[in-house]
C-alpha atoms as a PDB file:
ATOM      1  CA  UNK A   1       0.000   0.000   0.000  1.00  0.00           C
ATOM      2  CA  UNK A   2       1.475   3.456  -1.084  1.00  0.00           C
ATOM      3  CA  UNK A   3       0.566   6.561   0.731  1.00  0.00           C
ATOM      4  CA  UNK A   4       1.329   9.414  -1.653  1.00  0.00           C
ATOM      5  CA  UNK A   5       2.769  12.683  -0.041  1.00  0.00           C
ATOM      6  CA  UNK A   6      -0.230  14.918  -1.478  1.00  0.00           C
ATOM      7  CA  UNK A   7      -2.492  12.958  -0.147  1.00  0.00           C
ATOM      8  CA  UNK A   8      -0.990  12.872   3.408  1.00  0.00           C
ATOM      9  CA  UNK A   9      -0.927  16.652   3.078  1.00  0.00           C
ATOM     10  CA  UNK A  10      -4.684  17.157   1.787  1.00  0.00           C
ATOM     11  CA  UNK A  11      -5.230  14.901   4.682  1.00  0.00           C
ATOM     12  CA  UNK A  12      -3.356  16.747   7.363  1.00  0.00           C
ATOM     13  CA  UNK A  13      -5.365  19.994   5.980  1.00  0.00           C
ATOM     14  CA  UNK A  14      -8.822  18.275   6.321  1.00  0.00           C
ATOM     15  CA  UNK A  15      -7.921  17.160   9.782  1.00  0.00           C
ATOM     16  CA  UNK A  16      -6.792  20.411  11.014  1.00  0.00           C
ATOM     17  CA  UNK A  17     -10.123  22.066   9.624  1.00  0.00           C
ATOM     18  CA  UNK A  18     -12.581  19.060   9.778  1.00  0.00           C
ATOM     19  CA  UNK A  19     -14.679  20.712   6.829  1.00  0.00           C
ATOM     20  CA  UNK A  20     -14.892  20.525   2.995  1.00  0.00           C
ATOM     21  CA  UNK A  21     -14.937  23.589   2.055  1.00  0.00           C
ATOM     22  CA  UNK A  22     -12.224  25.305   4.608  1.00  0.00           C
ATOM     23  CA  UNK A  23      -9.735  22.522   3.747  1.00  0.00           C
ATOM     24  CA  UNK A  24     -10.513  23.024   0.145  1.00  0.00           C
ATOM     25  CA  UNK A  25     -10.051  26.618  -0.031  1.00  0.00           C
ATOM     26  CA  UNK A  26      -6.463  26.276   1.822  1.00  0.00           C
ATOM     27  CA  UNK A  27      -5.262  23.912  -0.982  1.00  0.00           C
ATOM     28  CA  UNK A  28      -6.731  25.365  -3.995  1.00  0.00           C
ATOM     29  CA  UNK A  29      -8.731  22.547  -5.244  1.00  0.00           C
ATOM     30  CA  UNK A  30     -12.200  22.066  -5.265  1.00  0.00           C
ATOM     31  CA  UNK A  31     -14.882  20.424  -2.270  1.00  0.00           C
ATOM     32  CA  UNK A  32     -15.294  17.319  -4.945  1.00  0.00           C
ATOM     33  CA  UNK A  33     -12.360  16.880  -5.353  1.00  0.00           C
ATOM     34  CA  UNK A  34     -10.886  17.045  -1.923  1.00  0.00           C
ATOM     35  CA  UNK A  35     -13.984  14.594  -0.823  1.00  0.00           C
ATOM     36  CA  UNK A  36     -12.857  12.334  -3.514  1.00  0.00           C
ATOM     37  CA  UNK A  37      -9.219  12.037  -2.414  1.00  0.00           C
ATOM     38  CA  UNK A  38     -10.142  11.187   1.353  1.00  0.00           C
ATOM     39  CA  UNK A  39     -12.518   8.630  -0.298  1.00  0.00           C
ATOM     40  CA  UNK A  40      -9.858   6.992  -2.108  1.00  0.00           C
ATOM     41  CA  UNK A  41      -7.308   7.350   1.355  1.00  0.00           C
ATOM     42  CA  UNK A  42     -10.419   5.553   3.347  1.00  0.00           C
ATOM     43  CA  UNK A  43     -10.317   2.806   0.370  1.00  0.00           C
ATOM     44  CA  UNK A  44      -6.887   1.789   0.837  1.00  0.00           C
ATOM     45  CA  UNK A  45      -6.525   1.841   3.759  1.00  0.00           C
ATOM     46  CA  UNK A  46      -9.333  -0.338   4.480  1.00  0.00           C
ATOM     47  CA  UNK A  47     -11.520   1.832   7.619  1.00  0.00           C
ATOM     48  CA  UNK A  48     -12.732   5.168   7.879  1.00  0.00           C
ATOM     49  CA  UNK A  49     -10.917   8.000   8.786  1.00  0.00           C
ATOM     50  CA  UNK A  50     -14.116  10.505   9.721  1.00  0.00           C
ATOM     51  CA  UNK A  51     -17.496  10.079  10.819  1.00  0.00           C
ATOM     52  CA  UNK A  52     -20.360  12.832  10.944  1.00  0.00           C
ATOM     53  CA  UNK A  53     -21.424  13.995  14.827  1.00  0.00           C
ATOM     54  CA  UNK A  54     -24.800  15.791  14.427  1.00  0.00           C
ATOM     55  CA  UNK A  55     -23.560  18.740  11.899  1.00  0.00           C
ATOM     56  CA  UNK A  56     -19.794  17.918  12.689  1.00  0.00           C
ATOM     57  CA  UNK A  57     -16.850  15.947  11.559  1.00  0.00           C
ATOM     58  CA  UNK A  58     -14.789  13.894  13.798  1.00  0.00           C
ATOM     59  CA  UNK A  59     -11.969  12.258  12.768  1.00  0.00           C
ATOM     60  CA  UNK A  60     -11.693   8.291  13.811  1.00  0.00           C
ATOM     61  CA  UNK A  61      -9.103   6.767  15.885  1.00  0.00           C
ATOM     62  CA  UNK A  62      -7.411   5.633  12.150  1.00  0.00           C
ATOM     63  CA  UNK A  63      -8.199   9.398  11.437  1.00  0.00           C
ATOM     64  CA  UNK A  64      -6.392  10.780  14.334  1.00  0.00           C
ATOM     65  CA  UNK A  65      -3.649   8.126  13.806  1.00  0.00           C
ATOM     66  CA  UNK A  66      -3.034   9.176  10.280  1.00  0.00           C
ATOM     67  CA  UNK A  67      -3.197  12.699  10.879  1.00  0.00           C
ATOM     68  CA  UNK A  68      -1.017  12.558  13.508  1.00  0.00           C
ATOM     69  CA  UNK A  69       1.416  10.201  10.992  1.00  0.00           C
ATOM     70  CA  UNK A  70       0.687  13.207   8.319  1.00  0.00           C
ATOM     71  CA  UNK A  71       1.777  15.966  10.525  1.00  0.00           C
ATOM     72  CA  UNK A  72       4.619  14.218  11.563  1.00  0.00           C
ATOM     73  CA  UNK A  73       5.938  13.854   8.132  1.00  0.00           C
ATOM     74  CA  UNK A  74       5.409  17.119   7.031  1.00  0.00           C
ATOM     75  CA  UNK A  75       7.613  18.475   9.884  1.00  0.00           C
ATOM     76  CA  UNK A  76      10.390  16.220   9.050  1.00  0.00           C
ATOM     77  CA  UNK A  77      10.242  17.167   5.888  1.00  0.00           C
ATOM     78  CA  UNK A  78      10.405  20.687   6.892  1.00  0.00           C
ATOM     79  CA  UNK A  79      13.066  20.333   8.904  1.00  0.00           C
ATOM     80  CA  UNK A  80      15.188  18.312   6.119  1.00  0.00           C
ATOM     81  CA  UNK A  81      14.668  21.159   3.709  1.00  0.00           C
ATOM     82  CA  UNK A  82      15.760  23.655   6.637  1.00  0.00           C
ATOM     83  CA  UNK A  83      19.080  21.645   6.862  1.00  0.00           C
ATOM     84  CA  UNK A  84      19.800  21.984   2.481  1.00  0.00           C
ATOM     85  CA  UNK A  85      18.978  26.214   3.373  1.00  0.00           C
ATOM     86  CA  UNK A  86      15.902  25.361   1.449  1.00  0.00           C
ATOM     87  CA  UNK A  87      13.083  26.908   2.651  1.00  0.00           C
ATOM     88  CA  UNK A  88      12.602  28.052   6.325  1.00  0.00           C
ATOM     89  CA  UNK A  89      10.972  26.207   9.286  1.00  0.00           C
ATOM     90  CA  UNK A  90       7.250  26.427   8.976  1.00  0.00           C
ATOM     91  CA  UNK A  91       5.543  28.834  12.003  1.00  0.00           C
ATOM     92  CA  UNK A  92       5.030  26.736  15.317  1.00  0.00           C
ATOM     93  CA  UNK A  93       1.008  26.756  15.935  1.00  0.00           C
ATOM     94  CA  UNK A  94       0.331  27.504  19.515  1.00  0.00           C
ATOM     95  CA  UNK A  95      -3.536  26.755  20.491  1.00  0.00           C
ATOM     96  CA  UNK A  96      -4.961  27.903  23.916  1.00  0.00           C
ATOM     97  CA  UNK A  97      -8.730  28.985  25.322  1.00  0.00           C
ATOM     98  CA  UNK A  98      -9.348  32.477  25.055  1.00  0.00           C
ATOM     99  CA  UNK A  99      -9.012  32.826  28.641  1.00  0.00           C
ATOM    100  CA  UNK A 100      -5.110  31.731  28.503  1.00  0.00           C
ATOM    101  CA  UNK A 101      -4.652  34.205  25.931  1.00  0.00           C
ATOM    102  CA  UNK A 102      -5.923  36.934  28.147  1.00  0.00           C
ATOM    103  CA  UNK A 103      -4.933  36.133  31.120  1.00  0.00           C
ATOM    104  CA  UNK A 104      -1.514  33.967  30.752  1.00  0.00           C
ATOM    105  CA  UNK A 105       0.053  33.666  27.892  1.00  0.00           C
ATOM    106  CA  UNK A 106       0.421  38.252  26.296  1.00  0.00           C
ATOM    107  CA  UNK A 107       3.903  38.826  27.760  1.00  0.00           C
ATOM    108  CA  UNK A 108       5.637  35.677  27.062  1.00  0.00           C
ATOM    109  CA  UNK A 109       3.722  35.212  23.306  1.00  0.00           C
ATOM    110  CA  UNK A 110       5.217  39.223  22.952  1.00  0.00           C
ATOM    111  CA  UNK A 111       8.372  38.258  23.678  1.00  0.00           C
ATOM    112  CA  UNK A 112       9.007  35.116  21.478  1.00  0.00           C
ATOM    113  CA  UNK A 113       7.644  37.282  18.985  1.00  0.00           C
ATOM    114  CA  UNK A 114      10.089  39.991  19.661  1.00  0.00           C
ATOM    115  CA  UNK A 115      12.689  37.557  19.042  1.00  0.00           C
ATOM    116  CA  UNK A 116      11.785  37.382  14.968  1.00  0.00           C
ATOM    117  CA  UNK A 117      10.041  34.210  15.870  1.00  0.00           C
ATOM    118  CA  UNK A 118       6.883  33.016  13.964  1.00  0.00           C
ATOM    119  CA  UNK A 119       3.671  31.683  15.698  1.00  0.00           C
ATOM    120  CA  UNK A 120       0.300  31.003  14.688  1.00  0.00           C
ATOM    121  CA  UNK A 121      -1.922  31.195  17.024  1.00  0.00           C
ATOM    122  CA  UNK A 122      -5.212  29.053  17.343  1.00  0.00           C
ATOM    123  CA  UNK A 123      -8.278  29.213  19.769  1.00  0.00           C
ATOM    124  CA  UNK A 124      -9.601  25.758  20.931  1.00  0.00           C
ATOM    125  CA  UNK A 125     -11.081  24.545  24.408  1.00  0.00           C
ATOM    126  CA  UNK A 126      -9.658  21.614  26.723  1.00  0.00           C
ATOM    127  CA  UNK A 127     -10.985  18.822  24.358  1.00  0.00           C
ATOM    128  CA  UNK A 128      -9.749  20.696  21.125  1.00  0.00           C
ATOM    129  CA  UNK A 129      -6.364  21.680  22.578  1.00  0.00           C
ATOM    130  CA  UNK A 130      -5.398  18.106  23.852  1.00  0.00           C
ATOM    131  CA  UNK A 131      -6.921  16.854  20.494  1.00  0.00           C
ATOM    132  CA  UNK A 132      -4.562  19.328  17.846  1.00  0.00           C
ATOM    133  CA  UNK A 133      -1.693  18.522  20.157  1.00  0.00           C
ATOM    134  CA  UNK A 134      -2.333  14.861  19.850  1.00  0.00           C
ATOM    135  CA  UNK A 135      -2.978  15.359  15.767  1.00  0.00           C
ATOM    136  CA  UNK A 136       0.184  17.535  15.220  1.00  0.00           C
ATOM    137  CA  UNK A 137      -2.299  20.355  14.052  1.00  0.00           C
ATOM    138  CA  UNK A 138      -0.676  22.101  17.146  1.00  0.00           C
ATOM    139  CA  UNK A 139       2.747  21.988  18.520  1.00  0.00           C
ATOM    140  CA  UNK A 140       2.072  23.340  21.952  1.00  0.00           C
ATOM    141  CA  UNK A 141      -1.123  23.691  23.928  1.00  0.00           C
ATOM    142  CA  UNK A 142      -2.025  25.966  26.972  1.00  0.00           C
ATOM    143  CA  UNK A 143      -5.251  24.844  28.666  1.00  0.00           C
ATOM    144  CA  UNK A 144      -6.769  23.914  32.267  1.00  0.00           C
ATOM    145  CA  UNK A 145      -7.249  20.554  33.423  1.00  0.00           C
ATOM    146  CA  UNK A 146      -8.689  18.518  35.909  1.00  0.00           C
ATOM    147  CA  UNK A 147      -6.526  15.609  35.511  1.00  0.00           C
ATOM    148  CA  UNK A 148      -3.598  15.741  32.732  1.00  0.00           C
ATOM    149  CA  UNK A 149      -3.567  12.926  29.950  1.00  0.00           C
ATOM    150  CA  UNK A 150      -0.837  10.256  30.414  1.00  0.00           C
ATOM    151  CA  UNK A 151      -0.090  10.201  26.745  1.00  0.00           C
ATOM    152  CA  UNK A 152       1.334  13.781  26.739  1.00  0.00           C
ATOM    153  CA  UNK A 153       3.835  15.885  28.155  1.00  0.00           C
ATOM    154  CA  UNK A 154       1.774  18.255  30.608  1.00  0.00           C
ATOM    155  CA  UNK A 155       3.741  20.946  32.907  1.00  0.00           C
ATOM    156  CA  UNK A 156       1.382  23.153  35.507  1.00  0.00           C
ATOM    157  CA  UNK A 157       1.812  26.934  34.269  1.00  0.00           C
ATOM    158  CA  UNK A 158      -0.768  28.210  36.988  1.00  0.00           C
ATOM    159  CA  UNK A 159      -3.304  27.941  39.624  1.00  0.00           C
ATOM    160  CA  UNK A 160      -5.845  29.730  40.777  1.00  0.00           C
ATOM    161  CA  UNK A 161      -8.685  29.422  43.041  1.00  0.00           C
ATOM    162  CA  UNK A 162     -12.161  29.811  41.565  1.00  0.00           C
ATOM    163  CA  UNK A 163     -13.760  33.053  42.886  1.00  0.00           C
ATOM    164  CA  UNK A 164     -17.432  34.589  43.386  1.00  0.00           C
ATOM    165  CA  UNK A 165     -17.630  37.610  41.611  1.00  0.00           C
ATOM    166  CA  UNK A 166     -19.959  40.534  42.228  1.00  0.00           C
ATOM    167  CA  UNK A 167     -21.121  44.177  41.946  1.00  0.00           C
ATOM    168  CA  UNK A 168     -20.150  46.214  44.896  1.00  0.00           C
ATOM    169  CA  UNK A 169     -24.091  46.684  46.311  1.00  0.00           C
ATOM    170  CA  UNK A 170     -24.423  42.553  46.437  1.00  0.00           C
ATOM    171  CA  UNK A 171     -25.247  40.592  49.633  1.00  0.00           C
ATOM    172  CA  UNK A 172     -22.026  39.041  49.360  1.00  0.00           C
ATOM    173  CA  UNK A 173     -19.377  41.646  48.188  1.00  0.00           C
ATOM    174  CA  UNK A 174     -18.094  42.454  51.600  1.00  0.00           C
ATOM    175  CA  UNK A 175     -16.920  38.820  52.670  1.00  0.00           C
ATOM    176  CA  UNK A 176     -13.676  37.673  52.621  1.00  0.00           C
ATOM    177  CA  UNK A 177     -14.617  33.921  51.002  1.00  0.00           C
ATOM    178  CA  UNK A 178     -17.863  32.278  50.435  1.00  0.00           C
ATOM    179  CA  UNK A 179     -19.066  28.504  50.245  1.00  0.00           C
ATOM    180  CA  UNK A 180     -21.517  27.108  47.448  1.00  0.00           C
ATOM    181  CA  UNK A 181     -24.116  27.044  50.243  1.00  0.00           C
ATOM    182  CA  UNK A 182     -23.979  31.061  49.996  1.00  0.00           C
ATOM    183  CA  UNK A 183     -25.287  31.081  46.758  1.00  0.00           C
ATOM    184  CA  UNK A 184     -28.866  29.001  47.550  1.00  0.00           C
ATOM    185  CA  UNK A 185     -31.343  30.473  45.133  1.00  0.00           C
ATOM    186  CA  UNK A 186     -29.170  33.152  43.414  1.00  0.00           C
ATOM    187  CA  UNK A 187     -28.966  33.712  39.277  1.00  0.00           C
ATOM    188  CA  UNK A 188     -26.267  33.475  38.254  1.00  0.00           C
ATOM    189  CA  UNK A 189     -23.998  34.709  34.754  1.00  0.00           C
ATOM    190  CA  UNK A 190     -22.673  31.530  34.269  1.00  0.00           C
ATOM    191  CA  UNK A 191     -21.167  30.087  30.185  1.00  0.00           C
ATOM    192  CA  UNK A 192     -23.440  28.075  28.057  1.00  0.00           C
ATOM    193  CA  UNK A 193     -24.493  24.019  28.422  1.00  0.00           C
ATOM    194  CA  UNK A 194     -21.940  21.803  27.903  1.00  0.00           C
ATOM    195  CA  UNK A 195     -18.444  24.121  28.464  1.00  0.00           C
ATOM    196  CA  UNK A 196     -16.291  22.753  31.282  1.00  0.00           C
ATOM    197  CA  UNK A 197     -16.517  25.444  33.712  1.00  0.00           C
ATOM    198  CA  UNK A 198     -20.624  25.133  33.356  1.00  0.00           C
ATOM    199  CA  UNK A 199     -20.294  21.320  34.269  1.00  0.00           C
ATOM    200  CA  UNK A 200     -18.192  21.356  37.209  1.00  0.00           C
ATOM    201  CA  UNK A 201     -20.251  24.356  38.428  1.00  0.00           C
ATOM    202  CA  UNK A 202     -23.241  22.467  38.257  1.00  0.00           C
ATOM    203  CA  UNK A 203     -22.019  18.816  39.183  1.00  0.00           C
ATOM    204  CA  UNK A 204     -21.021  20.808  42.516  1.00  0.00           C
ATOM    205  CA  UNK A 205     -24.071  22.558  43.216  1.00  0.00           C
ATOM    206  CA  UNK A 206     -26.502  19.302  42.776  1.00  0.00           C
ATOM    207  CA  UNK A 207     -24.113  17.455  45.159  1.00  0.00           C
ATOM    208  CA  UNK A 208     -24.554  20.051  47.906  1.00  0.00           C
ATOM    209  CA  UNK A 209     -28.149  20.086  46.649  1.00  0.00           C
ATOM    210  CA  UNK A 210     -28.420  24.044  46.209  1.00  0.00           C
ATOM    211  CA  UNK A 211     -31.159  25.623  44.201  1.00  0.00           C
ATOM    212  CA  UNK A 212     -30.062  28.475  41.970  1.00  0.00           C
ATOM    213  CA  UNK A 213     -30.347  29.488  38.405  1.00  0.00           C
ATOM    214  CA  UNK A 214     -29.525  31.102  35.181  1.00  0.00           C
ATOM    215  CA  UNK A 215     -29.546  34.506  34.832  1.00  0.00           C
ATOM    216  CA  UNK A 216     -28.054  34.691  31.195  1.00  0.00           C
ATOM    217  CA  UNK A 217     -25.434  32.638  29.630  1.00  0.00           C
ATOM    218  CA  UNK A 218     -22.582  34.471  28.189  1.00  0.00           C
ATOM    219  CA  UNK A 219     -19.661  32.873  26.197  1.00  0.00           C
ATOM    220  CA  UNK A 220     -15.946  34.536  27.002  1.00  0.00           C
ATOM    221  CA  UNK A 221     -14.858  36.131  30.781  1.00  0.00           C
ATOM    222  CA  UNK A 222     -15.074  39.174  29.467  1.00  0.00           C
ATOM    223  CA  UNK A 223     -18.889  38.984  28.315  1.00  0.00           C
ATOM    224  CA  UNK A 224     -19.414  37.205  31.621  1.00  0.00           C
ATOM    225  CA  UNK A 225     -17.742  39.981  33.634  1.00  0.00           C
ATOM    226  CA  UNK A 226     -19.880  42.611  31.574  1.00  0.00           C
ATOM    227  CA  UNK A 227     -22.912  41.262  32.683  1.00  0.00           C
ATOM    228  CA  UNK A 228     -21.990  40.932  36.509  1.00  0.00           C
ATOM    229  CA  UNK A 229     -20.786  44.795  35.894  1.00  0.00           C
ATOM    230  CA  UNK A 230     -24.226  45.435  34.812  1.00  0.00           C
ATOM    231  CA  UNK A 231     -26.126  43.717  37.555  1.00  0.00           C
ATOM    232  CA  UNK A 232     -27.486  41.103  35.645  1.00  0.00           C
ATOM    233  CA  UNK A 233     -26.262  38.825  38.578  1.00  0.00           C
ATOM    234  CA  UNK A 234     -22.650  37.125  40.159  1.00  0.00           C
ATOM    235  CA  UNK A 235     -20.883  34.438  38.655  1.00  0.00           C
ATOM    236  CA  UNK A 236     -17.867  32.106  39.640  1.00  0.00           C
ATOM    237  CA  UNK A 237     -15.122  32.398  37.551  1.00  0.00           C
ATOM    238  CA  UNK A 238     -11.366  31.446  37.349  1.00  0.00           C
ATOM    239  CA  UNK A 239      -9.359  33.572  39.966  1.00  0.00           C
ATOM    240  CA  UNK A 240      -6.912  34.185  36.676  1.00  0.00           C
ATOM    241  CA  UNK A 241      -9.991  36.787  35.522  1.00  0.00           C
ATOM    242  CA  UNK A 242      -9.259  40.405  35.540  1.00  0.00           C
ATOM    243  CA  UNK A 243     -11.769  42.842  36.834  1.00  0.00           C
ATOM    244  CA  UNK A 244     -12.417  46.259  37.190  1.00  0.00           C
ATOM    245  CA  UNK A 245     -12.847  48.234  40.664  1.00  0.00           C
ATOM    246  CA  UNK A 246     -16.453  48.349  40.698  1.00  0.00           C
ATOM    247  CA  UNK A 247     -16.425  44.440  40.428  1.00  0.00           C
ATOM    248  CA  UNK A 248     -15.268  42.093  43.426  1.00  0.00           C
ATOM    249  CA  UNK A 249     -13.649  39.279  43.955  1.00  0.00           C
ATOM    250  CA  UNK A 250     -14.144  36.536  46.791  1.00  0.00           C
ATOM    251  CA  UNK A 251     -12.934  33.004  47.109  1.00  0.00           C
ATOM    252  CA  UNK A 252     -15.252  30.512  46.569  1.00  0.00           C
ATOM    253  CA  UNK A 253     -13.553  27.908  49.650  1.00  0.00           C
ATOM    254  CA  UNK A 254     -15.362  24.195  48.633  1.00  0.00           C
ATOM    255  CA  UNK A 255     -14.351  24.344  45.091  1.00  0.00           C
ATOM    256  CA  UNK A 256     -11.168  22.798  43.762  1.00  0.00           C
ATOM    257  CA  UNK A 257      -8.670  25.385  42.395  1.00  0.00           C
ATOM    258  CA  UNK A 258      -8.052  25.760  38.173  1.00  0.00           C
ATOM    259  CA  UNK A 259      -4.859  24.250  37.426  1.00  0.00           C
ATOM    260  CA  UNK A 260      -3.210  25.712  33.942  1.00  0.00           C
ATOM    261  CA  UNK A 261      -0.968  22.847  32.064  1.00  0.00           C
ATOM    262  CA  UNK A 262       1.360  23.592  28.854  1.00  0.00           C
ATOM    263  CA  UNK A 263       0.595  20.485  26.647  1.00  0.00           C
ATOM    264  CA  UNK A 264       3.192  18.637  24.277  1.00  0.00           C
ATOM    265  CA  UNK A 265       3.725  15.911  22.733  1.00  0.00           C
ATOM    266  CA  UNK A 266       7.119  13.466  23.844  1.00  0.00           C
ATOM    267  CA  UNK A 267       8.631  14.203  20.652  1.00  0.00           C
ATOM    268  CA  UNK A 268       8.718  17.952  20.670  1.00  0.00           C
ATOM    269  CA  UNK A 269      12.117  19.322  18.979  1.00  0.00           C
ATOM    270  CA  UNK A 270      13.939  22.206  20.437  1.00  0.00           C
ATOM    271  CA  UNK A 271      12.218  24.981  18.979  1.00  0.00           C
ATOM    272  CA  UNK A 272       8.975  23.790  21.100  1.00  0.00           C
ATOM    273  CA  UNK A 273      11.179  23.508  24.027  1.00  0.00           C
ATOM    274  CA  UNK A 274      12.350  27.294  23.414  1.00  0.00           C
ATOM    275  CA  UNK A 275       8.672  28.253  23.294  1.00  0.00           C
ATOM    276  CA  UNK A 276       7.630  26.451  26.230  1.00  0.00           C
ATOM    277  CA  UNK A 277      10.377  27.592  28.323  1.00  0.00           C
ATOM    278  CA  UNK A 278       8.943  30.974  27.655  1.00  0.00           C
ATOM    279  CA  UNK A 279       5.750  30.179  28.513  1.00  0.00           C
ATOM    280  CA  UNK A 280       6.569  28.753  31.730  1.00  0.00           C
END
């Protein structure tokens, strides 16, 4: 079986997009034509390398394999040509939540930059992060976990405890930490269905068995902090959040704190060590 280097690279394309028509556009041939060449990949190799998730693509463990495979030799190849003064080494991708980026990761991504390094940068929660890094669609991840994957490389950048945050006229703005049991029947700002921060929130409420509810759901800290600001209600948030003066801060003391990991894979070559000594 012969896997032919354009189609590892139209591969490695369509996994880092996991759409048609993006992956298409990025290498100039047409949706047909792209969905053709996967079909013929999925053919010889005998399984299938995606699978359709409501109105999403997921790659298959023989897709994440391959991709990973793909990625893999693309960056030796890069780095051969770098070694014959060929072309130069191809941007390292960085991917982190939006959170990391405003929070964690502006001074030391401004001063690789300031280096004359190149760095894409890529948005992507916990399960897309670990994912890209996994894939080789990302060289180094930034993301919080509850407990770090034994199949990667995963160094603590941070912790912080999760705080209660509020306007300055709440019932609660003038103590020094709360519990969960402080928040009985309060709406709350809190990040939509299904996002990590939502699900621990709420796992932790029903086990204490407090009542509360949703006051809006906003997606980003900074649309979340807006809306306390406003007096749409509180919300618990990473202690990494910034806030204004006319917004406080208090410890929320029964909830684990958020733990920050840089993410890489075994493998990583010593320009990703150079960029994740900066980080941490």
């Amino acid at each position: 079986m012969e896997l032919v280097a354009e189609d590892l690279e139209a591969f490695a394309v369509f996994a880092q997009h996991r759409n048609f028509t993006r992956a298409a556009e990025e290498l100039h041939v047409s949706q047909p034509a792209l969905h053709t060449r996967i079909r013929k990949l999925e053919g010889r190799l005998g399984r299938p390398l995606y699978a359709k998730q409501g109105r999403l693509l997921r790659l298959t463990e023989a897709g994440e394999r391959l991709a990973a495979f793909a990625n893999e030799t693309r960056d030796r190849a890069a780095d051969f040509l770098t070694t014959l003064d060929a072309a130069p080494p191809r941007p390292l991708v960085l991917i982190a939540g939006s959170g990391s980026y405003l929070y964690l990761l502006g001074d030391p991504v401004r001063r690789y930059l300031a280096r004359g390094r190149e760095l894409r940068l890529r948005t992507g929660d916990a399960g897309e992060t670990l994912r890209a890094v996994r894939e080789g669609t990302a060289d180094l991840g930034v993301t919080a976990l509850t407990v770090p994957p034994d199949d990667l490389e995963c160094t603590m950048l941070a912790q912080y405890p999760q705080t209660l945050i509020t306007r300055a006229d709440h019932r609660l703005a003038d103590r020094r930490s709360v519990r969960l049991k402080d928040l009985q029947d309060e709406a709350l700002v809190v990040p939509p269905r299904g996002r990590p921060h939502r699900q621990q929130l709420e796992r932790s409420m029903l086990d204490q068995g407090i009542r509360w509810s949703v006051a809006v759901e906003a997606e980003g800290w900074e649309l979340l902090v807006h809306f306390v600001r406003l007096g749409v209600g509180p919300a618990v948030v990473n202690g990494s959040v910034k806030v204004s003066s006319a917004v406080r801060k208090i410890p929320v003391k029964d909830l684990p704190p958020v733990r920050y990991y840089v993410v890489s894979r075994d493998d990583a070559g010593e320009r990703v060590e150079e960029l994740k000594g900066m980080l941490l």
